[in-house]
PDB file of N, CA and C in Angstrom:
ATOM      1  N   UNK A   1       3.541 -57.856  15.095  1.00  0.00           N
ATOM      2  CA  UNK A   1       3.933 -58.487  13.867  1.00  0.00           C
ATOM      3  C   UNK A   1       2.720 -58.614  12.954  1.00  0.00           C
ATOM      4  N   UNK A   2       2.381 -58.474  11.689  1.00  0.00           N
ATOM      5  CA  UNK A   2       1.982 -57.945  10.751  1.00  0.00           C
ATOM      6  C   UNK A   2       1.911 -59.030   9.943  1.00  0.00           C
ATOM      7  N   UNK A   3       0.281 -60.114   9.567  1.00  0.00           N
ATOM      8  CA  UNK A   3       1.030 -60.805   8.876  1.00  0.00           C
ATOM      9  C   UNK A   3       0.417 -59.730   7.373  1.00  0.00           C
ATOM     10  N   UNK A   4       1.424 -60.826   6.093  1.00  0.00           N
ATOM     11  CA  UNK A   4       0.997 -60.307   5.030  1.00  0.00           C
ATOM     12  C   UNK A   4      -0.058 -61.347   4.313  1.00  0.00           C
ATOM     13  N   UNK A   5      -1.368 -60.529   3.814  1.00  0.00           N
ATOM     14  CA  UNK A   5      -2.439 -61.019   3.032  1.00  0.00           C
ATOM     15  C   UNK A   5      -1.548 -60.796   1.405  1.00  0.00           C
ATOM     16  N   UNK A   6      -2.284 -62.511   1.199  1.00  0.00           N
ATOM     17  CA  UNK A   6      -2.229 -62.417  -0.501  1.00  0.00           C
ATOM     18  C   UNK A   6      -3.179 -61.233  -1.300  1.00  0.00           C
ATOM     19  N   UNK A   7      -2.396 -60.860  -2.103  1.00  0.00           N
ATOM     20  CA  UNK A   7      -3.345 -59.620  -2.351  1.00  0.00           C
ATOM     21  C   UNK A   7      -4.014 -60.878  -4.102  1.00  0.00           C
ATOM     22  N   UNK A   8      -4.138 -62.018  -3.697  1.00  0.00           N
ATOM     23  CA  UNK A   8      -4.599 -62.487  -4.985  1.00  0.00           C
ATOM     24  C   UNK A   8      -6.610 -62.062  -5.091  1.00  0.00           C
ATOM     25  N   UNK A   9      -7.114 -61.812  -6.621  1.00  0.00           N
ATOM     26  CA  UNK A   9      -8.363 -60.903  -6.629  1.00  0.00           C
ATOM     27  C   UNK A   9      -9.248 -62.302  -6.448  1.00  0.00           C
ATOM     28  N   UNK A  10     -10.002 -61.880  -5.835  1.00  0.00           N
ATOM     29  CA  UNK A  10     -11.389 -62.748  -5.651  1.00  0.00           C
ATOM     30  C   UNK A  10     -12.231 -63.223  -6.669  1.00  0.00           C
ATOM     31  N   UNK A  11     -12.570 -64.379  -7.196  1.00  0.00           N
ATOM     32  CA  UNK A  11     -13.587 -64.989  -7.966  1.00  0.00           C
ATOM     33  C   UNK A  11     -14.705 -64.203  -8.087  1.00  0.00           C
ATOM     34  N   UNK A  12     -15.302 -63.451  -8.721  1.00  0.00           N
ATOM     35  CA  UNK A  12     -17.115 -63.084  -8.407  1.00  0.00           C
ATOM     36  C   UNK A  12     -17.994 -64.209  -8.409  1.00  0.00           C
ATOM     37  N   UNK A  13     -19.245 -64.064  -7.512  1.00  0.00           N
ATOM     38  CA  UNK A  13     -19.789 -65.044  -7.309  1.00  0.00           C
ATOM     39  C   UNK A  13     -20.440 -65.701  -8.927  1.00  0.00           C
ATOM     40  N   UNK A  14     -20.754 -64.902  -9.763  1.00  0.00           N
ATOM     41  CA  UNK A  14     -21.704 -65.483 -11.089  1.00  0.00           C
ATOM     42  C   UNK A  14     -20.365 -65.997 -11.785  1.00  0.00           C
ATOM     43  N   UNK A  15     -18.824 -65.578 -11.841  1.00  0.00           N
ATOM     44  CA  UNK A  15     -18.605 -66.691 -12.581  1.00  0.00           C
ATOM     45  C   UNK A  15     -18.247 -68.028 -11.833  1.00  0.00           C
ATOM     46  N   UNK A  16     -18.045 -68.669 -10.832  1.00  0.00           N
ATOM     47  CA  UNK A  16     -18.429 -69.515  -9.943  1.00  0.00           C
ATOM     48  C   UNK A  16     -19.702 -70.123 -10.505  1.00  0.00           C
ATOM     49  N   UNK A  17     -21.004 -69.421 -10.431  1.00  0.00           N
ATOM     50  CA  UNK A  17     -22.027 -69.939 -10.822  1.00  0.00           C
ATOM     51  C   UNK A  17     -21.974 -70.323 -12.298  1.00  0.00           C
ATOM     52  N   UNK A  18     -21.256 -69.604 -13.071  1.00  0.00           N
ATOM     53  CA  UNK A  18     -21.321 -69.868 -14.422  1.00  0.00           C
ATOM     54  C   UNK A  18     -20.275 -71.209 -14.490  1.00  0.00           C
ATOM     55  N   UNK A  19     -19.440 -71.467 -13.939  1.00  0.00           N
ATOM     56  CA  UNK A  19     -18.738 -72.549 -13.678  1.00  0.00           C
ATOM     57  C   UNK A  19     -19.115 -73.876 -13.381  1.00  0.00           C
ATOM     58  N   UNK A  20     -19.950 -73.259 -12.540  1.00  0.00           N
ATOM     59  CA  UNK A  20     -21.122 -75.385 -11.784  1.00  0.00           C
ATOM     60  C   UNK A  20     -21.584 -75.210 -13.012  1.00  0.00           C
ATOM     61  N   UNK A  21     -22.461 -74.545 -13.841  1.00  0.00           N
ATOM     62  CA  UNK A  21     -23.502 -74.314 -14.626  1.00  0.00           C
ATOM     63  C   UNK A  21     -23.071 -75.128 -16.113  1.00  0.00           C
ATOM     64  N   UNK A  22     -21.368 -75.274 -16.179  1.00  0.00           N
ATOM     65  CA  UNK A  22     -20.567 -75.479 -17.399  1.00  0.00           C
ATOM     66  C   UNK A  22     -20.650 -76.828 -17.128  1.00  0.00           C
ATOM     67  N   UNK A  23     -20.289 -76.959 -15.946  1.00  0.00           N
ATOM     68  CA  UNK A  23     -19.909 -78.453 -15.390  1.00  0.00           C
ATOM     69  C   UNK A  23     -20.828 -79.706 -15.372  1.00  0.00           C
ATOM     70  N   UNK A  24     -22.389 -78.552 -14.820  1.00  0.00           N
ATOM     71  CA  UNK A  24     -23.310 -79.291 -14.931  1.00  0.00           C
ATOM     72  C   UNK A  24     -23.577 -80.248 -16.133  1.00  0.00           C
ATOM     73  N   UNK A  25     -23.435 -78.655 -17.035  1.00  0.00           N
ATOM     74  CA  UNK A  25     -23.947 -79.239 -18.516  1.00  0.00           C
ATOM     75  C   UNK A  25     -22.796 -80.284 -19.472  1.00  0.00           C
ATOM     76  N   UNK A  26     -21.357 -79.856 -19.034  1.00  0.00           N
ATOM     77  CA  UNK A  26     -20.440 -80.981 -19.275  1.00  0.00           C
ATOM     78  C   UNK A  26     -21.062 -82.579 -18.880  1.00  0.00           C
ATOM     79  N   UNK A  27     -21.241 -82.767 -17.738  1.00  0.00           N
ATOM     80  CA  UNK A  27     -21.924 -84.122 -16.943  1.00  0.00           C
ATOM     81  C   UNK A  27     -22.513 -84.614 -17.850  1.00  0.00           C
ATOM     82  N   UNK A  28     -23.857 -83.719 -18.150  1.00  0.00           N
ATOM     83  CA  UNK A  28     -25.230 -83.900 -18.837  1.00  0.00           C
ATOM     84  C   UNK A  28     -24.623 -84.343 -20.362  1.00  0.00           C
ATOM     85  N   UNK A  29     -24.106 -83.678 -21.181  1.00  0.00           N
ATOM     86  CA  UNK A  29     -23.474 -83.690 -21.966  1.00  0.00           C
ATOM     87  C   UNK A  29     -22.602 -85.326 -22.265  1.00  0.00           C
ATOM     88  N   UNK A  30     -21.885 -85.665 -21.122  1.00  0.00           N
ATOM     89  CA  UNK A  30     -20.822 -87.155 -21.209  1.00  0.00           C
ATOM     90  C   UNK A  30     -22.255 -88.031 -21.280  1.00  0.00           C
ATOM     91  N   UNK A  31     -23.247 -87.907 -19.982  1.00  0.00           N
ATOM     92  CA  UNK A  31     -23.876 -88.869 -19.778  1.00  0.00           C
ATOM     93  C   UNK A  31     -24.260 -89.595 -21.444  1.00  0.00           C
ATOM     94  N   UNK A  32     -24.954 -88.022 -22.043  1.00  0.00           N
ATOM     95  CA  UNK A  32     -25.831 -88.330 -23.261  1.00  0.00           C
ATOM     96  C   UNK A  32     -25.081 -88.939 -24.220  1.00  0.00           C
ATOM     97  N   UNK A  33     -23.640 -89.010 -24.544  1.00  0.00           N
ATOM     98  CA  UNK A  33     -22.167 -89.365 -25.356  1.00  0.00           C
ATOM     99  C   UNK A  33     -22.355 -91.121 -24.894  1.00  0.00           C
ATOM    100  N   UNK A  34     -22.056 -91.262 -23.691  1.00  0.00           N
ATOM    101  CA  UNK A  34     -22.160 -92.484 -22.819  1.00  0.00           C
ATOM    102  C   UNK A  34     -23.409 -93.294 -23.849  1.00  0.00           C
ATOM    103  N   UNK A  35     -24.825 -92.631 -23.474  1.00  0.00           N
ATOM    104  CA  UNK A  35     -26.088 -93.513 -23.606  1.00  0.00           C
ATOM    105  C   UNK A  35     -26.241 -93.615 -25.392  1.00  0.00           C
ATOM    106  N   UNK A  36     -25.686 -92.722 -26.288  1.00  0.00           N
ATOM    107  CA  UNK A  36     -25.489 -93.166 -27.656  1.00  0.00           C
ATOM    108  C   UNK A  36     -23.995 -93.911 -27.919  1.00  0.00           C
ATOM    109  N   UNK A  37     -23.113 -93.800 -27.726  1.00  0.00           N
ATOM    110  CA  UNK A  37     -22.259 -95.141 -27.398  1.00  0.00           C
ATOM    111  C   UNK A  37     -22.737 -96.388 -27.182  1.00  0.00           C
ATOM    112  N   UNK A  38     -23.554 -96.589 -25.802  1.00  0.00           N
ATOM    113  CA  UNK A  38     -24.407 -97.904 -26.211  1.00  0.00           C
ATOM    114  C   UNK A  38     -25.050 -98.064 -26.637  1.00  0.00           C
ATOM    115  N   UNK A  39     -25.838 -97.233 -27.313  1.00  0.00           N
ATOM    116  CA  UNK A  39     -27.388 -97.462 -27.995  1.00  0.00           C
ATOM    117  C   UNK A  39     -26.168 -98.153 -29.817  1.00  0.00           C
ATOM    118  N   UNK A  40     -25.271 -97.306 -29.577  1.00  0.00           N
ATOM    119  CA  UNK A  40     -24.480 -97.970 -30.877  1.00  0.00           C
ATOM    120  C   UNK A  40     -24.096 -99.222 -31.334  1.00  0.00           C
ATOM    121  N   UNK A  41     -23.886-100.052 -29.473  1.00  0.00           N
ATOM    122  CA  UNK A  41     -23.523-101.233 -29.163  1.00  0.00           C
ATOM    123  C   UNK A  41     -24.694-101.914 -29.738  1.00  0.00           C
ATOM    124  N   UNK A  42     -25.685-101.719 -28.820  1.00  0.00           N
ATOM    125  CA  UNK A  42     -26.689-102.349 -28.730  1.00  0.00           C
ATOM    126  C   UNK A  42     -27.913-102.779 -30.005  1.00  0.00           C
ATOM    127  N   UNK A  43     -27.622-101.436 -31.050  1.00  0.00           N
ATOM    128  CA  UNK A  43     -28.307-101.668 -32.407  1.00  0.00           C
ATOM    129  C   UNK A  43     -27.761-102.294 -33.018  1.00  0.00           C
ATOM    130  N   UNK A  44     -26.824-103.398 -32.794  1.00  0.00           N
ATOM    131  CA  UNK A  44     -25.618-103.764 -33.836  1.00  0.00           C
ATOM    132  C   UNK A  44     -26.188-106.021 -33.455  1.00  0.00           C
ATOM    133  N   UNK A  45     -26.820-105.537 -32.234  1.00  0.00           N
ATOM    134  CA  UNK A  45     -27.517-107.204 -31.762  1.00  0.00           C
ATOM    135  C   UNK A  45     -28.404-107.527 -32.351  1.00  0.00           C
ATOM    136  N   UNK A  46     -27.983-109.187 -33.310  1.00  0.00           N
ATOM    137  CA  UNK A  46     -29.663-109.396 -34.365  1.00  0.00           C
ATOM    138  C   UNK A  46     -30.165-109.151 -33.453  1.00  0.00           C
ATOM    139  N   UNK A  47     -30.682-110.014 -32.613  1.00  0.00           N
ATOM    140  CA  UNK A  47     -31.835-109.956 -32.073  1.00  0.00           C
ATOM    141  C   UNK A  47     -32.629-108.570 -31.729  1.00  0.00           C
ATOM    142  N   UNK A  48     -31.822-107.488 -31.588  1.00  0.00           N
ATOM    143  CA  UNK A  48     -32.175-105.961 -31.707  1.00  0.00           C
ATOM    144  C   UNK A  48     -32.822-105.651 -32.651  1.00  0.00           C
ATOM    145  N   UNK A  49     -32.456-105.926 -33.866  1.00  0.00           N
ATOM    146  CA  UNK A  49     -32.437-105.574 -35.070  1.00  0.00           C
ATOM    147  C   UNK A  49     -33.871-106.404 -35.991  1.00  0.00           C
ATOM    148  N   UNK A  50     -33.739-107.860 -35.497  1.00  0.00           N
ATOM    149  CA  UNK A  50     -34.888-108.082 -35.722  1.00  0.00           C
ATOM    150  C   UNK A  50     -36.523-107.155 -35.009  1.00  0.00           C
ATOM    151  N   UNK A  51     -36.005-107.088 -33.795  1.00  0.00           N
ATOM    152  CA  UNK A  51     -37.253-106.757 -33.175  1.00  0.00           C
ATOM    153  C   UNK A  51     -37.850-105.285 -34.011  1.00  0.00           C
ATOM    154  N   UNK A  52     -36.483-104.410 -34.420  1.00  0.00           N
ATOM    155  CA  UNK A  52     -36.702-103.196 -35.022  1.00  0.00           C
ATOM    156  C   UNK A  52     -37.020-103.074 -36.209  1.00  0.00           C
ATOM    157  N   UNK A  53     -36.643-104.182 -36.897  1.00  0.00           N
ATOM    158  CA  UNK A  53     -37.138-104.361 -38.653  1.00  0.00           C
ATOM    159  C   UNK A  53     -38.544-104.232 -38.583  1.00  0.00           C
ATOM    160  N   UNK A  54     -39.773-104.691 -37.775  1.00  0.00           N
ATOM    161  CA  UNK A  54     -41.099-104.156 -38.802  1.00  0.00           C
ATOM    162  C   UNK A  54     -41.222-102.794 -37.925  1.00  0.00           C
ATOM    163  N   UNK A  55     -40.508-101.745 -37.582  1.00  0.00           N
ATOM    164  CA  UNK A  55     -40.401-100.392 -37.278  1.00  0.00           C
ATOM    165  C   UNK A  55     -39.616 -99.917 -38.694  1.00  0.00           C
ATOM    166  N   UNK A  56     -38.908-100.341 -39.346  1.00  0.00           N
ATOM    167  CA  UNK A  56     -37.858 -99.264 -39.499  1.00  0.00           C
ATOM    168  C   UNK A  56     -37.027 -99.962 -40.820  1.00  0.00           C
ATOM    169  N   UNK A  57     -36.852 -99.227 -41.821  1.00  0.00           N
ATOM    170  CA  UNK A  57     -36.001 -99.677 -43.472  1.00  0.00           C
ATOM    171  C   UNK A  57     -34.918-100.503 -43.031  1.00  0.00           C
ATOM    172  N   UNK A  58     -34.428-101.587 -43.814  1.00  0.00           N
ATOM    173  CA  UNK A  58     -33.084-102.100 -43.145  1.00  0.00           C
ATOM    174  C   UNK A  58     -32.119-101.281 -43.331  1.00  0.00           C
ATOM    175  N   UNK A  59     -32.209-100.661 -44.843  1.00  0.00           N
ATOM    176  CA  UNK A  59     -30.778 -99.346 -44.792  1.00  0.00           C
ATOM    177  C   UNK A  59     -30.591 -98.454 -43.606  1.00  0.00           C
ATOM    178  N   UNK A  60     -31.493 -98.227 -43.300  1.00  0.00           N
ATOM    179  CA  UNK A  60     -31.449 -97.539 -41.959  1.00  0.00           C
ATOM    180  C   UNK A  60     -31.167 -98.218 -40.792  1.00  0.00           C
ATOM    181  N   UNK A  61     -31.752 -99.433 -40.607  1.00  0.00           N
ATOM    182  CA  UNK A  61     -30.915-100.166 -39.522  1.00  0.00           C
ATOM    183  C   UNK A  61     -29.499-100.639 -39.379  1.00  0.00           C
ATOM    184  N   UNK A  62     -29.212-101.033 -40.735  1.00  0.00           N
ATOM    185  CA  UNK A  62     -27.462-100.772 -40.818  1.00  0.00           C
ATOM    186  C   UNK A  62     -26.321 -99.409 -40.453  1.00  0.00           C
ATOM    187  N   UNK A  63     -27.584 -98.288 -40.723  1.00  0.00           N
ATOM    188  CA  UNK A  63     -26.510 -96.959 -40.770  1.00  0.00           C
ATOM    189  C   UNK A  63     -26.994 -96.641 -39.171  1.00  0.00           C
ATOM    190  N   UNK A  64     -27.749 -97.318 -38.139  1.00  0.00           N
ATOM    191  CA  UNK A  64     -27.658 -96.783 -36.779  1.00  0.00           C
ATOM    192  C   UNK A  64     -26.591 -96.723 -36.145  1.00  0.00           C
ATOM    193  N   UNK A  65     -25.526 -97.747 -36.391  1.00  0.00           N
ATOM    194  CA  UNK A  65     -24.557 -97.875 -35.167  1.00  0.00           C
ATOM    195  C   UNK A  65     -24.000 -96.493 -35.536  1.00  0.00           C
ATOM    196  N   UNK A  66     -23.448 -96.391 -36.674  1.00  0.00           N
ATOM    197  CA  UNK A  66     -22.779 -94.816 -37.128  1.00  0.00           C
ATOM    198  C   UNK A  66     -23.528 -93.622 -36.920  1.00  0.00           C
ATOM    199  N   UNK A  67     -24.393 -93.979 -36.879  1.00  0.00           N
ATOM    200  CA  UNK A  67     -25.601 -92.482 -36.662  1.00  0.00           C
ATOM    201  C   UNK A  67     -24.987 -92.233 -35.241  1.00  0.00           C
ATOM    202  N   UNK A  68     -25.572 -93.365 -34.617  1.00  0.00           N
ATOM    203  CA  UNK A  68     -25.581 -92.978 -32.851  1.00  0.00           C
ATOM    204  C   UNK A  68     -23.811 -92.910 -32.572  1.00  0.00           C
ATOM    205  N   UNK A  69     -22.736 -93.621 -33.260  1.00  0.00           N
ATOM    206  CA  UNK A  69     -21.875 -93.013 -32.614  1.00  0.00           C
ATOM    207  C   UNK A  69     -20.946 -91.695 -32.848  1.00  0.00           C
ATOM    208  N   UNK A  70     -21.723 -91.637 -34.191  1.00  0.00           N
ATOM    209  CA  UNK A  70     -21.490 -89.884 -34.574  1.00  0.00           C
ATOM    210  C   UNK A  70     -22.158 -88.801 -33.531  1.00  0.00           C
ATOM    211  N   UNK A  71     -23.018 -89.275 -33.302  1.00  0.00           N
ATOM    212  CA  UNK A  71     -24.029 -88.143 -32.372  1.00  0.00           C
ATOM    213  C   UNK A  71     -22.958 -88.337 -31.097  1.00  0.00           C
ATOM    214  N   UNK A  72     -22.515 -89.650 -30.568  1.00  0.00           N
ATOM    215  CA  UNK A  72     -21.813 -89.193 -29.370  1.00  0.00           C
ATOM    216  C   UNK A  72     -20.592 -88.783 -29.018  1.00  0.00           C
ATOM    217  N   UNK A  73     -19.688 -88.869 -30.576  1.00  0.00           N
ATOM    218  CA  UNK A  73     -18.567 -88.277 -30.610  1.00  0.00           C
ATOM    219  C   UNK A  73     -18.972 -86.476 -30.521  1.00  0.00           C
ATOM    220  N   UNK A  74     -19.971 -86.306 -30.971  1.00  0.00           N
ATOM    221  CA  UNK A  74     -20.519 -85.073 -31.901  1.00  0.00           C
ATOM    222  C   UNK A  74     -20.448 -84.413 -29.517  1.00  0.00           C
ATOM    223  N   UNK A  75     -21.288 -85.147 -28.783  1.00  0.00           N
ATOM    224  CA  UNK A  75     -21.883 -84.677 -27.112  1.00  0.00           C
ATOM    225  C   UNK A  75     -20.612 -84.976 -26.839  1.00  0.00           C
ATOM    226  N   UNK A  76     -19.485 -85.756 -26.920  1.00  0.00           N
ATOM    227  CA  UNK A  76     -18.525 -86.105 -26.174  1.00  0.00           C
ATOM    228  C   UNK A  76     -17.727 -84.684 -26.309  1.00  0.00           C
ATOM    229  N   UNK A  77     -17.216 -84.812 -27.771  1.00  0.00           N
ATOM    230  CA  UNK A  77     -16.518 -83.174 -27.867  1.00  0.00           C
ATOM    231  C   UNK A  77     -16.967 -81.669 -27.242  1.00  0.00           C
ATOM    232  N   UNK A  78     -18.886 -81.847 -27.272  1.00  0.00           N
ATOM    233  CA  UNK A  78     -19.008 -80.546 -26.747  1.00  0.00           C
ATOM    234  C   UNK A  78     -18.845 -80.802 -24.763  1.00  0.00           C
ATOM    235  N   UNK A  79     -19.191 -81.830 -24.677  1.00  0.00           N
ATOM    236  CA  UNK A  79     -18.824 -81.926 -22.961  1.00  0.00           C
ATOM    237  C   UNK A  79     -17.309 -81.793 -22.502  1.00  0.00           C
ATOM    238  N   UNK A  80     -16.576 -81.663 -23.587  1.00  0.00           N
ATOM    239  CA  UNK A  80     -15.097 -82.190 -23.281  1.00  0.00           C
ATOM    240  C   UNK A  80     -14.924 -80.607 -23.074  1.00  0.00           C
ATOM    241  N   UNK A  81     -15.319 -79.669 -24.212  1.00  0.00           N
ATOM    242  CA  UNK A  81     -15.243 -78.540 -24.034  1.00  0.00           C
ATOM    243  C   UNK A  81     -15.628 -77.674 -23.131  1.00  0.00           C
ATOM    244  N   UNK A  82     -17.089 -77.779 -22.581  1.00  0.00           N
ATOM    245  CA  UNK A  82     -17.648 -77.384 -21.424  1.00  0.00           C
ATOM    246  C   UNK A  82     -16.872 -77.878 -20.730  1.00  0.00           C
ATOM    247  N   UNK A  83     -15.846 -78.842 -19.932  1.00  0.00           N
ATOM    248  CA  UNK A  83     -15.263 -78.986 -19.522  1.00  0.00           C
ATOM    249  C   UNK A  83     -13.996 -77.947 -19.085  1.00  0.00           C
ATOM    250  N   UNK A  84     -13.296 -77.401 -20.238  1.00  0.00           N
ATOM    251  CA  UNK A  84     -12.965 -76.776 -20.583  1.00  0.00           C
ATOM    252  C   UNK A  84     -12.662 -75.510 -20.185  1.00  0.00           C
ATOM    253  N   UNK A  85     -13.786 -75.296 -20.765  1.00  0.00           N
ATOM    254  CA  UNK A  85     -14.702 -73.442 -19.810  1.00  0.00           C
ATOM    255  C   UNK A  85     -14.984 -73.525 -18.580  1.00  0.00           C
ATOM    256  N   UNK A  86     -15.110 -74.667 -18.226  1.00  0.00           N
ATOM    257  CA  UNK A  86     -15.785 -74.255 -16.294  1.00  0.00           C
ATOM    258  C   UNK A  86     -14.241 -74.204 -16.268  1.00  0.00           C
ATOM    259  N   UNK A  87     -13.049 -74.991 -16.918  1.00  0.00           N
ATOM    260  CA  UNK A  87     -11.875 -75.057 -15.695  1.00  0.00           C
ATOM    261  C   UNK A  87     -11.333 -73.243 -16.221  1.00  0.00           C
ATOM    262  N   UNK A  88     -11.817 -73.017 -17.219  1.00  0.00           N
ATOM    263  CA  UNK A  88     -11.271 -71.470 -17.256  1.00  0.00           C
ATOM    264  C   UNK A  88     -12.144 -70.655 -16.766  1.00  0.00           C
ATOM    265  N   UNK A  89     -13.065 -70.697 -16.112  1.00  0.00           N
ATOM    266  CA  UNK A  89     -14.073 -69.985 -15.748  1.00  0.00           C
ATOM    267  C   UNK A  89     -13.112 -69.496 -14.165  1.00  0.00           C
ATOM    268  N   UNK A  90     -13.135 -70.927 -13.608  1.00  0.00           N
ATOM    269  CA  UNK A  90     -12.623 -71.228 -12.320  1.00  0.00           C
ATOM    270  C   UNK A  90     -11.163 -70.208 -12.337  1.00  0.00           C
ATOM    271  N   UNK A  91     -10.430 -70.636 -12.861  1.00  0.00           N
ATOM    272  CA  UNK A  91      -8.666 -70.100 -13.231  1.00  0.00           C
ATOM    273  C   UNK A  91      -8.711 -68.359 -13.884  1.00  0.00           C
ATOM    274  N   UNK A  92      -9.786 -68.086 -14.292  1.00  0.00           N
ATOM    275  CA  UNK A  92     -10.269 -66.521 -13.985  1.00  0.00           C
ATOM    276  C   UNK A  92      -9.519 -66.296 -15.643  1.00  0.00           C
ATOM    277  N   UNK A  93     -10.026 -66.989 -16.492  1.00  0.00           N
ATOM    278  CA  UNK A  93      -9.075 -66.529 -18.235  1.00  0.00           C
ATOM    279  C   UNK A  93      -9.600 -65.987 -18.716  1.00  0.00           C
ATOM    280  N   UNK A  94     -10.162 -64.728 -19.568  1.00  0.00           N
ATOM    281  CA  UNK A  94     -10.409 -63.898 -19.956  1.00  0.00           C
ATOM    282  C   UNK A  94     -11.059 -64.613 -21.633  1.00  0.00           C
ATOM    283  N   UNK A  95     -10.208 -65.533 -21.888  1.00  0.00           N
ATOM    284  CA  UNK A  95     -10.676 -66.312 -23.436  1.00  0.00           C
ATOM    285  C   UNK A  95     -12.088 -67.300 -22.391  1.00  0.00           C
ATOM    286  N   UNK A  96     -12.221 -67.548 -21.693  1.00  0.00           N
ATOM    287  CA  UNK A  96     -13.559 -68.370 -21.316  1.00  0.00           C
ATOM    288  C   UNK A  96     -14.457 -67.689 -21.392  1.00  0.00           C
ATOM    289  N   UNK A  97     -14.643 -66.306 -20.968  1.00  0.00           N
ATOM    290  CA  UNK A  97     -16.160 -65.742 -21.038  1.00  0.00           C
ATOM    291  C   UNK A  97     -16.312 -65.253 -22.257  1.00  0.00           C
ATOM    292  N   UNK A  98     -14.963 -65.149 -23.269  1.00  0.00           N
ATOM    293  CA  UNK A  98     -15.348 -64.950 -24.891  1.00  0.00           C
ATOM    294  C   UNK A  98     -15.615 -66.508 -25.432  1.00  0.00           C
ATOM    295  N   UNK A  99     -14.878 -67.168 -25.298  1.00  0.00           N
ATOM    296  CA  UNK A  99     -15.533 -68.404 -25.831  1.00  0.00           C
ATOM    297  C   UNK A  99     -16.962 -68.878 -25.085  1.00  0.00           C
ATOM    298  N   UNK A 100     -17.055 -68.566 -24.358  1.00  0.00           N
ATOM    299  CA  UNK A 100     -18.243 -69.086 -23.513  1.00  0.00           C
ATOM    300  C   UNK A 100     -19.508 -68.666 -24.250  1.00  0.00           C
ATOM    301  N   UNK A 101     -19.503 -67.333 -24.367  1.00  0.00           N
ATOM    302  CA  UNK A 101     -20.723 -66.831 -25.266  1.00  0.00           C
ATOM    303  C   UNK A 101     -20.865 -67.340 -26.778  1.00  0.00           C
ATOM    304  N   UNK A 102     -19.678 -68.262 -27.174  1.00  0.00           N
ATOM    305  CA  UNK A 102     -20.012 -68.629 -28.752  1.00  0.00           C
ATOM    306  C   UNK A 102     -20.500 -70.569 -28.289  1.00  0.00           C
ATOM    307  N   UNK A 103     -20.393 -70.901 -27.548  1.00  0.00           N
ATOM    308  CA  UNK A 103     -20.326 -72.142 -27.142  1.00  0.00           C
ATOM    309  C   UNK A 103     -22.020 -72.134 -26.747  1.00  0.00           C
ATOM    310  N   UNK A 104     -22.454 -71.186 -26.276  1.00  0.00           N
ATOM    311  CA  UNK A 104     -23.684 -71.169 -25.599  1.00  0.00           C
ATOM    312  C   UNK A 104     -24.666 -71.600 -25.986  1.00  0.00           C
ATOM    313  N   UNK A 105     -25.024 -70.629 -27.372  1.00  0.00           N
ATOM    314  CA  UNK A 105     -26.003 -71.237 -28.436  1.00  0.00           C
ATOM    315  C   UNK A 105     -25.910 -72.403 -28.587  1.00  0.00           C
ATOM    316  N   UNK A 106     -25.086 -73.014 -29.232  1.00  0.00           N
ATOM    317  CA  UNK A 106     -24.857 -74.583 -29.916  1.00  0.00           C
ATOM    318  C   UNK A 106     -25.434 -75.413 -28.822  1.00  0.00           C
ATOM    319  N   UNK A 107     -24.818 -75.090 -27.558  1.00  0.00           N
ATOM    320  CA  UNK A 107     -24.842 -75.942 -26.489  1.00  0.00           C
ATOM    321  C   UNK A 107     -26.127 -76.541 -25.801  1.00  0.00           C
ATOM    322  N   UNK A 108     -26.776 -74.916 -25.726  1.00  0.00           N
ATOM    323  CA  UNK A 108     -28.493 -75.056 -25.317  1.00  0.00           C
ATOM    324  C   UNK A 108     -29.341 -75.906 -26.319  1.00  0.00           C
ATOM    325  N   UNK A 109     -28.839 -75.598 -28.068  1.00  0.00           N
ATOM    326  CA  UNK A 109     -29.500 -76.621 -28.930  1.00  0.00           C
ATOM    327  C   UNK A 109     -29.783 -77.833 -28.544  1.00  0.00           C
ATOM    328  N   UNK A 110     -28.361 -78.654 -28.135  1.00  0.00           N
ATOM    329  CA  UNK A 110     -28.080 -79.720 -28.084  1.00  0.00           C
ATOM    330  C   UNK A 110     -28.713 -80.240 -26.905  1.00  0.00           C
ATOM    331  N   UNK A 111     -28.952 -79.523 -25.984  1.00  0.00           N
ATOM    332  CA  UNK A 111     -29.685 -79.966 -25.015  1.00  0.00           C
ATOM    333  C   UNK A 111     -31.491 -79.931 -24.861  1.00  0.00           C
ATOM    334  N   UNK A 112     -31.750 -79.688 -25.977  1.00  0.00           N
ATOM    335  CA  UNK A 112     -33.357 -79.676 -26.100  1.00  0.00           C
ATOM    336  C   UNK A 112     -33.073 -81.039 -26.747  1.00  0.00           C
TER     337      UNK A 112
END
């Protein structure tokens, strides 16, 4: 008796690797969303704010909370996306390794 193999095609190992690699940088990506989220909280405490006034213009200390939570909507969306791509990386979609290469650039920016 004979059993039958799924004839389903095998993952290659680099997109696997290109997959942790998405995921990684998704992580990296929430964390940094996460730590300007609170830095948004946290610039918004007089007592913050005093300590930062002989650093820094008050117009500018008013426009931090929005600065920082623009920047983490700005990491949240691209982690959401890397997100995204590893799960199409994984699921073998043909639009991930084309989107993947336009995502790349931006992505590496954001991480310097």
């Amino acid at each position: 008796m004979k059993t039958r193999r799924s004839k389903k095609r095998k993952r290659p190992f680099g997109v696997t690797v290109l997959a942790l690699l998405q995921t990684v940088s998704g992580i990296q990506l929430l964390i940094q969303a996460i730590i300007f989220f609170f830095l948004a909280m946290i610039v918004t405490d007089p007592e913050v704010q005093t300590s930062l006034s002989s650093f820094a213009d008050e117009n500018l200390l008013r426009s931090l909370p929005a600065i920082f939570t623009v920047i983490g909507i700005i990491f949240l969306a691209i982690a959401i996306l890397s997100f995204h791509l590893a799960r199409g990386y994984l699921n073998g979609h043909e639009w991930a390794r084309r989107r993947g290469r336009k995502v790349a650039m931006p992505q590496s920016s954001s991480q310097l």
